[in-house]
Protein backbone atom coordinates (compact mmCIF):
# COMPACT_ATOMS: atom_id res chain seq x y z
CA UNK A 1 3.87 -12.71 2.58
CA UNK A 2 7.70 -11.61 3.17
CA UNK A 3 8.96 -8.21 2.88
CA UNK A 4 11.14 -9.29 0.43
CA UNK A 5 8.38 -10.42 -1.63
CA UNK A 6 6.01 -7.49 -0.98
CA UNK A 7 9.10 -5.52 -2.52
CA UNK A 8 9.23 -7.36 -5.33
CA UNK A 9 5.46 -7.37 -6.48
CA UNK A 10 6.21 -3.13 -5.93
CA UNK A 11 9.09 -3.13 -8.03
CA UNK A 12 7.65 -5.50 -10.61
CA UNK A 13 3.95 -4.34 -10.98
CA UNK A 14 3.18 -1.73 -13.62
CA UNK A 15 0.71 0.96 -12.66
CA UNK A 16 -2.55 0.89 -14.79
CA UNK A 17 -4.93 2.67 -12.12
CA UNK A 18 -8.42 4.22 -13.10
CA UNK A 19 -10.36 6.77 -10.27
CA UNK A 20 -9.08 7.68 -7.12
CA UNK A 21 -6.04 5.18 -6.12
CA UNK A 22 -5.31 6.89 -2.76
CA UNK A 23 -8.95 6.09 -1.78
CA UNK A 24 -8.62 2.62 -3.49
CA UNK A 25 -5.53 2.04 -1.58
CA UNK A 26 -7.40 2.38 1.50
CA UNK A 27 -9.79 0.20 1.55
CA UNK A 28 -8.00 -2.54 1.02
CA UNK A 29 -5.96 -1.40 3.98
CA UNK A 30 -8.77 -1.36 5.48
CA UNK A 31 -9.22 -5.42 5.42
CA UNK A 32 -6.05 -5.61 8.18
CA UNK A 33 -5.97 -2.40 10.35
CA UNK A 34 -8.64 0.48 11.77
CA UNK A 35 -5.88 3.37 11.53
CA UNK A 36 -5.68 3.74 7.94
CA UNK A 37 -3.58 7.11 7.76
CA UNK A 38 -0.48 7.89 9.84
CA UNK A 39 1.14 10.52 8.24
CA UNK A 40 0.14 13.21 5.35
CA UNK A 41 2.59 16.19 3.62
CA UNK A 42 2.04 18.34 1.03
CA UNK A 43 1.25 15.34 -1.41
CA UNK A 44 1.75 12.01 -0.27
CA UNK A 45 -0.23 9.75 2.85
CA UNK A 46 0.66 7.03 4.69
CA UNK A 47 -0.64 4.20 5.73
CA UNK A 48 -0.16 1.46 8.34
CA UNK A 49 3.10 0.00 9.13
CA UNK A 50 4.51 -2.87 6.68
CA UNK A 51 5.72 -5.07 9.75
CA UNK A 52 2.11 -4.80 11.30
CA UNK A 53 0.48 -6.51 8.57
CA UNK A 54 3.14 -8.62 6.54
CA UNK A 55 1.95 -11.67 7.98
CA UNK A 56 -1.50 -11.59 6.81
CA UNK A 57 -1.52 -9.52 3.40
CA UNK A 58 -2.19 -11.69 0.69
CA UNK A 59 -0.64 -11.47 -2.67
CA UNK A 60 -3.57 -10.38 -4.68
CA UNK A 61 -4.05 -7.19 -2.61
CA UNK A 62 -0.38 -6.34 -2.54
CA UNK A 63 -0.46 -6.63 -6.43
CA UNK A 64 -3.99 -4.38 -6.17
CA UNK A 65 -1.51 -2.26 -4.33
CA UNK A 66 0.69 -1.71 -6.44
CA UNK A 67 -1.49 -1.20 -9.70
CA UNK A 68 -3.20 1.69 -7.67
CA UNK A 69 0.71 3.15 -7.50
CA UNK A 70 1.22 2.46 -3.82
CA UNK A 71 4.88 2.24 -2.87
CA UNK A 72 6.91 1.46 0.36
CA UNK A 73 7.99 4.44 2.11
CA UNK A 74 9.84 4.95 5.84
CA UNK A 75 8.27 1.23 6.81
CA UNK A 76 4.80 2.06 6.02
CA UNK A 77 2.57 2.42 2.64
CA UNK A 78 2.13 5.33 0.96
CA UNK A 79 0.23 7.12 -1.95
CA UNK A 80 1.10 10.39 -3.76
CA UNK A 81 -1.84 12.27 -4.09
């Protein structure tokens, strides 16, 4: 996976999330790093760093991503919430 295409699948994907997508979102983080949440405000979270796990995030769970509304934000993941 490239950045470039990670971007892509974000900007191309279509929302269409049912239950909790911040939770969702998570675990499949979860598959590639142990520090799930770096950052919170008032209503978004973020997640792990893009450049930490580019190289091994497969396309289905970046697509999985992005259904659940996850977006690109300051370098890492993030989820309104």
């Amino acid at each position: 996976m490239t950045i470039e295409r990670l971007e892509e699948i974000f900007e191309k994907i279509e929302s269409n999330w049912d239950g909790d997508n911040a939770f969702q979102g998570l675990q499949i983080l979860s598959k590639y790093t142990k520090n799930l949440i770096q950052a919170a405000e008032h209503d978004i979270i973020y997640s792990c760093s893009i450049d930490d796990i580019i190289d091994e995030l497969t396309e289905q769970d970046a697509t999985d991503l992005a259904k659940l509304n996850w977006h690109i934000d300051y370098g890492n993941f993030a989820c309104f919430v």
